[in-house]
C-alpha atoms as a PDB file:
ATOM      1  CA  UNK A   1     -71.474  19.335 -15.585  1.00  0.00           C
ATOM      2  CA  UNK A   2     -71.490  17.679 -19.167  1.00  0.00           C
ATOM      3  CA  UNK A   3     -73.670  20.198 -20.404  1.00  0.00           C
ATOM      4  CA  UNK A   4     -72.080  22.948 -19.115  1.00  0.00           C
ATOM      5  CA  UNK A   5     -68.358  21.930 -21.031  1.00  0.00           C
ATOM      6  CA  UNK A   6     -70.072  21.267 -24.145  1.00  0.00           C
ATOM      7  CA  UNK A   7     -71.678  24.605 -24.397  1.00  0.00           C
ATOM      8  CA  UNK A   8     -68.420  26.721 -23.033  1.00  0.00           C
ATOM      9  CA  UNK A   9     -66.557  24.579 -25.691  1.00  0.00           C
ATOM     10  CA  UNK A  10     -69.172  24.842 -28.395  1.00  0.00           C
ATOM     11  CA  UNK A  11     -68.794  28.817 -27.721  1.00  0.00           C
ATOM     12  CA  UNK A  12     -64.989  28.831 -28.066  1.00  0.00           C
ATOM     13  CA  UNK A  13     -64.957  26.642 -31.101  1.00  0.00           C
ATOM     14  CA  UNK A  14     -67.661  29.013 -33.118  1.00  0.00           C
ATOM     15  CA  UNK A  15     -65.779  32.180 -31.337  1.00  0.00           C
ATOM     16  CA  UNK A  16     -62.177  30.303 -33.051  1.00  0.00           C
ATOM     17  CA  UNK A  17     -64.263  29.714 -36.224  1.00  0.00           C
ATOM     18  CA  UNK A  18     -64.963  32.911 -36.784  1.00  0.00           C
ATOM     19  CA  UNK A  19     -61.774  34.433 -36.707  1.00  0.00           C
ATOM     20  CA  UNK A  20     -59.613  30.982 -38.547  1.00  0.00           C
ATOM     21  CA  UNK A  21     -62.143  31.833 -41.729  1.00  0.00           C
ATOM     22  CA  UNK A  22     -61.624  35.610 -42.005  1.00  0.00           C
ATOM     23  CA  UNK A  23     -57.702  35.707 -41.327  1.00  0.00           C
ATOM     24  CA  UNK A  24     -56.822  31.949 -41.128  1.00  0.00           C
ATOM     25  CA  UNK A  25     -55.646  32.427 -37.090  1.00  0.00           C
ATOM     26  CA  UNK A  26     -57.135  31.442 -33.771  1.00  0.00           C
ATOM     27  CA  UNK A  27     -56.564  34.002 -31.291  1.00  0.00           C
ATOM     28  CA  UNK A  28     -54.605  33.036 -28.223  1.00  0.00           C
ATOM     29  CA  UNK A  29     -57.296  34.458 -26.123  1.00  0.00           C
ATOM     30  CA  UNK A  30     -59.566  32.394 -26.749  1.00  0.00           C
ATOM     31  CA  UNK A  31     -57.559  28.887 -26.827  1.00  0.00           C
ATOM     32  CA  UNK A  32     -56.330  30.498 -23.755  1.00  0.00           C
ATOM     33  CA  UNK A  33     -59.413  31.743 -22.133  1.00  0.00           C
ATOM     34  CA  UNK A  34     -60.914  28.062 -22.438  1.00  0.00           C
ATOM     35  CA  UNK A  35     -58.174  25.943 -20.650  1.00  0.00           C
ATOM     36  CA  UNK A  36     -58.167  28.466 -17.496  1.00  0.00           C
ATOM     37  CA  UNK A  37     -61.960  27.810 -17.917  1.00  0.00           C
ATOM     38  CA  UNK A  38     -61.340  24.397 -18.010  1.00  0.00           C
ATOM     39  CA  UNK A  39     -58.855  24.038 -15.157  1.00  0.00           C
ATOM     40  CA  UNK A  40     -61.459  26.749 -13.219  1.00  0.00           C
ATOM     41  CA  UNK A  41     -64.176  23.996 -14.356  1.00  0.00           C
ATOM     42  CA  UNK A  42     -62.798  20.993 -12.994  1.00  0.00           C
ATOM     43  CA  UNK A  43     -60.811  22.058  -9.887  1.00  0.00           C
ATOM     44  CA  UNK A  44     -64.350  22.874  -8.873  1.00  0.00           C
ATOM     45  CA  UNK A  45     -65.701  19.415  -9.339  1.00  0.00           C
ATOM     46  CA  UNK A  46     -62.757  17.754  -7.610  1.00  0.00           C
ATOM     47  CA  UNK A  47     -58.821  16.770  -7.337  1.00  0.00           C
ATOM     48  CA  UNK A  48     -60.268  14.127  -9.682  1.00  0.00           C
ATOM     49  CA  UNK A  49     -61.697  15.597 -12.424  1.00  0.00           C
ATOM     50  CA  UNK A  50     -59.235  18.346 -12.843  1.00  0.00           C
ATOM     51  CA  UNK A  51     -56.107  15.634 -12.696  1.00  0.00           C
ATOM     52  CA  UNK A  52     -58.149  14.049 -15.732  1.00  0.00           C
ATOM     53  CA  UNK A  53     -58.704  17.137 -17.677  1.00  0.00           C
ATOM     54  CA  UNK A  54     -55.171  18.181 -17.201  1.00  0.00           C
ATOM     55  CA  UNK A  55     -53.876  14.834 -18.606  1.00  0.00           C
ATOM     56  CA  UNK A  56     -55.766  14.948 -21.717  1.00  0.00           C
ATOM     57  CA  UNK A  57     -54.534  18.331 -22.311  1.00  0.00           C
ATOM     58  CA  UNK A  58     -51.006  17.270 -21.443  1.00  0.00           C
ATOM     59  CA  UNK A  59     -51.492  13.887 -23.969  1.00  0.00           C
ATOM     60  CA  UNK A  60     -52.649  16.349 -26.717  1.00  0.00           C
ATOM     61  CA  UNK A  61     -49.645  18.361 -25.952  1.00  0.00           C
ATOM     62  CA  UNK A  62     -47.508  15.692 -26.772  1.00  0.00           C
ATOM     63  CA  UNK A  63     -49.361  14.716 -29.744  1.00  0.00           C
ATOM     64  CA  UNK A  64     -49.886  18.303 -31.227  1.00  0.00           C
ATOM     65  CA  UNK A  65     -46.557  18.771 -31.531  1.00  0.00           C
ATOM     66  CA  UNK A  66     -45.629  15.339 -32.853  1.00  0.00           C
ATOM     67  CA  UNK A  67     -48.464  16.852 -35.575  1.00  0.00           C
ATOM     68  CA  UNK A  68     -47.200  20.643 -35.835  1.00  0.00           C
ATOM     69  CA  UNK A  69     -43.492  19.819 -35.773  1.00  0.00           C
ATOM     70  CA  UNK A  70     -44.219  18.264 -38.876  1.00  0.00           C
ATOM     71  CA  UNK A  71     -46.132  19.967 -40.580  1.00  0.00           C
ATOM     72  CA  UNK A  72     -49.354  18.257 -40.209  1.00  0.00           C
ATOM     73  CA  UNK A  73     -51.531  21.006 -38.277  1.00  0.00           C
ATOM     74  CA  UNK A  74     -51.453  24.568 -37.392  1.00  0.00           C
ATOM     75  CA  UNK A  75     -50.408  25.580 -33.456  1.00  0.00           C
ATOM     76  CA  UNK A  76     -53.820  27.913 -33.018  1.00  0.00           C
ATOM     77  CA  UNK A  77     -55.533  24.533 -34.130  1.00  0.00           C
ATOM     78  CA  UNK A  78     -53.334  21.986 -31.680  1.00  0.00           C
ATOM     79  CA  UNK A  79     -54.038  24.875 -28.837  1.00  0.00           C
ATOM     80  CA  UNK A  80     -57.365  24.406 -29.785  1.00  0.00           C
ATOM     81  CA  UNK A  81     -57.521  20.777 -29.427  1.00  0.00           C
ATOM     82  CA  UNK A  82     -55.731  20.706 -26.040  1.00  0.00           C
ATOM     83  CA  UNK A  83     -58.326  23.530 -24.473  1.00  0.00           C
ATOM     84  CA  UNK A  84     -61.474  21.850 -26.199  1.00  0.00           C
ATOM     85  CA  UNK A  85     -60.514  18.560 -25.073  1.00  0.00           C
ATOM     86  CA  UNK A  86     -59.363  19.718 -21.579  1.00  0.00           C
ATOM     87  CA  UNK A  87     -62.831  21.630 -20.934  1.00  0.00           C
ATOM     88  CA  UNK A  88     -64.486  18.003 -22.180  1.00  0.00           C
ATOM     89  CA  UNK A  89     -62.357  16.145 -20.144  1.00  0.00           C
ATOM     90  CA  UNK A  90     -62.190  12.460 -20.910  1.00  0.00           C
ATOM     91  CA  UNK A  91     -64.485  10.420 -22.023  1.00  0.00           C
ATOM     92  CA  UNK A  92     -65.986  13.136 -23.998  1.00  0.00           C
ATOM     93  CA  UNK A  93     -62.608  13.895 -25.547  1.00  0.00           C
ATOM     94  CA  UNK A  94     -62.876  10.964 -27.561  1.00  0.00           C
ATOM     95  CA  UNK A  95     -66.117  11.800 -29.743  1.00  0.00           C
ATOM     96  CA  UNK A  96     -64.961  15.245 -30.005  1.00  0.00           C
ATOM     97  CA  UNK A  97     -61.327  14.950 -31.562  1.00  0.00           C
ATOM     98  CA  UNK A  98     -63.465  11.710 -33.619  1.00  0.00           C
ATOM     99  CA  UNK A  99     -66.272  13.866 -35.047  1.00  0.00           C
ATOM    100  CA  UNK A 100     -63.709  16.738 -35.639  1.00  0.00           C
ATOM    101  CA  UNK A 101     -61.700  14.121 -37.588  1.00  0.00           C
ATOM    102  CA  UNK A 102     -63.920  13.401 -39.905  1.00  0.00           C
ATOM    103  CA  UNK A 103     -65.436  16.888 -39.890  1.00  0.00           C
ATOM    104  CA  UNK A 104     -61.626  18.055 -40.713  1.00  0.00           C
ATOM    105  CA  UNK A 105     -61.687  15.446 -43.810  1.00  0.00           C
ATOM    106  CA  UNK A 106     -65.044  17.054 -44.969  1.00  0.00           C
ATOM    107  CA  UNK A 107     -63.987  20.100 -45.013  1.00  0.00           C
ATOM    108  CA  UNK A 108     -60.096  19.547 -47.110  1.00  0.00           C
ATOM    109  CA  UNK A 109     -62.533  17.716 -49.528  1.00  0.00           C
ATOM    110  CA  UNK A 110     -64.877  20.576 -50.237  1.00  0.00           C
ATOM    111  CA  UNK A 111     -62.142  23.042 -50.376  1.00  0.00           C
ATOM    112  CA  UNK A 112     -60.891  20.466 -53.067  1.00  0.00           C
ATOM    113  CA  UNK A 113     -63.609  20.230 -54.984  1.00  0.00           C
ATOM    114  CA  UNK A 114     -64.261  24.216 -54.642  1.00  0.00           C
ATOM    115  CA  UNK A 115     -61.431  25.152 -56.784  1.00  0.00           C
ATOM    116  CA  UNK A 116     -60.357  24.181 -60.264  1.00  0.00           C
ATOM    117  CA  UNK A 117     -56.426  23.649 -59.108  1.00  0.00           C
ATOM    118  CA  UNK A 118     -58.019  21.568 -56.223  1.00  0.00           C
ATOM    119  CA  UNK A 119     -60.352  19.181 -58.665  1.00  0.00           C
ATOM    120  CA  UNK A 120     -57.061  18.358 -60.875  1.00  0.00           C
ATOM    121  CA  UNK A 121     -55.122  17.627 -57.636  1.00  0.00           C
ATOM    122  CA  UNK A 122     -57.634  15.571 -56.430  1.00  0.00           C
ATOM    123  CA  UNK A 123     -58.288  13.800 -59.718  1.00  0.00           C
ATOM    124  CA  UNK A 124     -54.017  13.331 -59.829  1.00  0.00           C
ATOM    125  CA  UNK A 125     -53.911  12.275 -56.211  1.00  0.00           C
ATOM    126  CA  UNK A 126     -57.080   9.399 -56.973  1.00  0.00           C
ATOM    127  CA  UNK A 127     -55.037   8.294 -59.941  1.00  0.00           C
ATOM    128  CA  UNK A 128     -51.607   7.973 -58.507  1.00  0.00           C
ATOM    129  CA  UNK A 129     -53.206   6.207 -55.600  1.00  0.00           C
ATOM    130  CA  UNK A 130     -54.914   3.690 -57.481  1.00  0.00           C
ATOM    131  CA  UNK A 131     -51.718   3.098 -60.272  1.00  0.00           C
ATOM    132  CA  UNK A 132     -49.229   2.924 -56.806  1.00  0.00           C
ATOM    133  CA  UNK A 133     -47.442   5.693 -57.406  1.00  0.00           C
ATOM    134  CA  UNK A 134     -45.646   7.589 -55.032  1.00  0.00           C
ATOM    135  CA  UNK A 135     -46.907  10.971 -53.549  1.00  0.00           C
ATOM    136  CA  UNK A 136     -45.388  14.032 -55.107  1.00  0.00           C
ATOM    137  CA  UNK A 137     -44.151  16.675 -52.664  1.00  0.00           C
ATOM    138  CA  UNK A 138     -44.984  19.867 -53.074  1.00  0.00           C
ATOM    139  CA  UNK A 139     -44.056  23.813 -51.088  1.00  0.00           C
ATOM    140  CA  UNK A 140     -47.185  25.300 -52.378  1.00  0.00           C
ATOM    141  CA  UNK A 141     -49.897  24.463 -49.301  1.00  0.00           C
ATOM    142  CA  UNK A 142     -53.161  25.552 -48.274  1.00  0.00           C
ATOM    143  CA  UNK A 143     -54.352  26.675 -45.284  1.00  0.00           C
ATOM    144  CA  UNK A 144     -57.590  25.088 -44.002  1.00  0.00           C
ATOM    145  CA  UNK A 145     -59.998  27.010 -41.711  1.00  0.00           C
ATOM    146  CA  UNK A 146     -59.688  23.738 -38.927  1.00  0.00           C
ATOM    147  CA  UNK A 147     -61.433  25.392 -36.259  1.00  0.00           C
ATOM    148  CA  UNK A 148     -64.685  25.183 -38.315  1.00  0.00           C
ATOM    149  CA  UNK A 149     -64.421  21.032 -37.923  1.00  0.00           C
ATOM    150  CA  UNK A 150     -63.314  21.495 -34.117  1.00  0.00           C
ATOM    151  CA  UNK A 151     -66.918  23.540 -33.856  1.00  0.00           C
ATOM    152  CA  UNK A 152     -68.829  20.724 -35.968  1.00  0.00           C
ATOM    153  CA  UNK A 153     -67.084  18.570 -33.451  1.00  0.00           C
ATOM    154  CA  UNK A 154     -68.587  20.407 -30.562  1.00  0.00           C
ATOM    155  CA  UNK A 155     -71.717  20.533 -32.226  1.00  0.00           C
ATOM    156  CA  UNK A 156     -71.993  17.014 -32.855  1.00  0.00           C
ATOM    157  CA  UNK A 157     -70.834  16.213 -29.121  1.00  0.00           C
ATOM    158  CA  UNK A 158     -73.657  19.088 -27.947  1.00  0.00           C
ATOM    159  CA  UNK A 159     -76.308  17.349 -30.119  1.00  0.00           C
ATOM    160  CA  UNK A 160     -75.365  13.679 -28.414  1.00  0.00           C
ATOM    161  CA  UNK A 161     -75.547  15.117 -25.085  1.00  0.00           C
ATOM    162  CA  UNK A 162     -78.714  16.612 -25.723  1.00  0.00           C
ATOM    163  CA  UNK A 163     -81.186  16.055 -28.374  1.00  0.00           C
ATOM    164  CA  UNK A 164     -79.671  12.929 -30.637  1.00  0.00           C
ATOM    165  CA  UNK A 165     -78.014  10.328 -28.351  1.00  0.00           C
ATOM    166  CA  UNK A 166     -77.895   8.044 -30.977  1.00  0.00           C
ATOM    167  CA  UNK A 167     -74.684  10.018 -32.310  1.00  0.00           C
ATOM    168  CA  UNK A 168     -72.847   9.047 -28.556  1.00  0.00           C
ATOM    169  CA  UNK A 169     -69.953   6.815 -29.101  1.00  0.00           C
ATOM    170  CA  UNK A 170     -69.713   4.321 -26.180  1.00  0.00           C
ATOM    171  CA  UNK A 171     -66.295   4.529 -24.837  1.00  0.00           C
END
């Protein structure tokens, strides 16, 4: 079964990809699509595995809105989470949301560095940071394209599962 959830994961997360970098939205269909998969998935391998699958997705519920009612992450990228992460089920969760972490921080930094208003925040942010200062709020925000680090994620998780096990994390 591992296999199988990483690639029908893998699939969603390019398939969300696609779509968050033209128009900056993940379709409900496909966040969708993947946790009726995922239920689908796991009710067939057991009362067991689908009572696990469902409480990751209903702990990343929680979470993901602790996140989007502040601010912190977009809801097609928390529905994202809670589908990917349901079709992995636990323990594979863990590396996924892990490697999408850092993916995530990747990617804000590049988009940084890709623009000239980014460089001079960054450069503000690094100084203010290292002199103490307090963070300045600000309205003006841009939207990252976080369903490309949930499919690094799931490409990271496919490549420990397959060809690289030295990237598994041991839970």
């Amino acid at each position: 079964m591992p296999l199988l959830v990483v690639w029908l994961t893998l699939a969603a997360c390019l398939a969300a990809s696609y779509y968050d970098l033209q128009w900056r939205r993940i379709p409900n269909a496909i966040t969708g699509s993947l946790a009726l998969t995922a239920v689908l998935v796991h009710a067939f391998f057991g009362l067991g595995s689908l009572a696990q699958s469902l409480g990751v997705m209903a702990a990343l519920t929680v979470g993901g809105y602790l996140l989007y009612s502040r601010g912190g992450i977009g809801a097609g990228d928390i529905k994202l989470a809670i589908a990917g992460s349901g079709m992995l089920s636990y323990p594979l969760c863990i590396p996924f949301l892990l490697y999408t972490g850092i993916a995530g921080g990747l990617i804000a930094l590049v988009f940084l560095l890709a623009r000239a208003s980014g460089r001079a925040s960054l450069s503000r942010a690094v100084f203010m940071t290292l002199a103490g200062a307090p963070g300045i709020a600000t309205d003006k925000r841009e939207k990252l394209p976080y369903a490309l680090a949930f499919a690094l994620g799931a490409i990271l998780v496919a490549l420990s599962q397959s060809i690289a096990p030295f990237l598994r994390i041991s839970i």
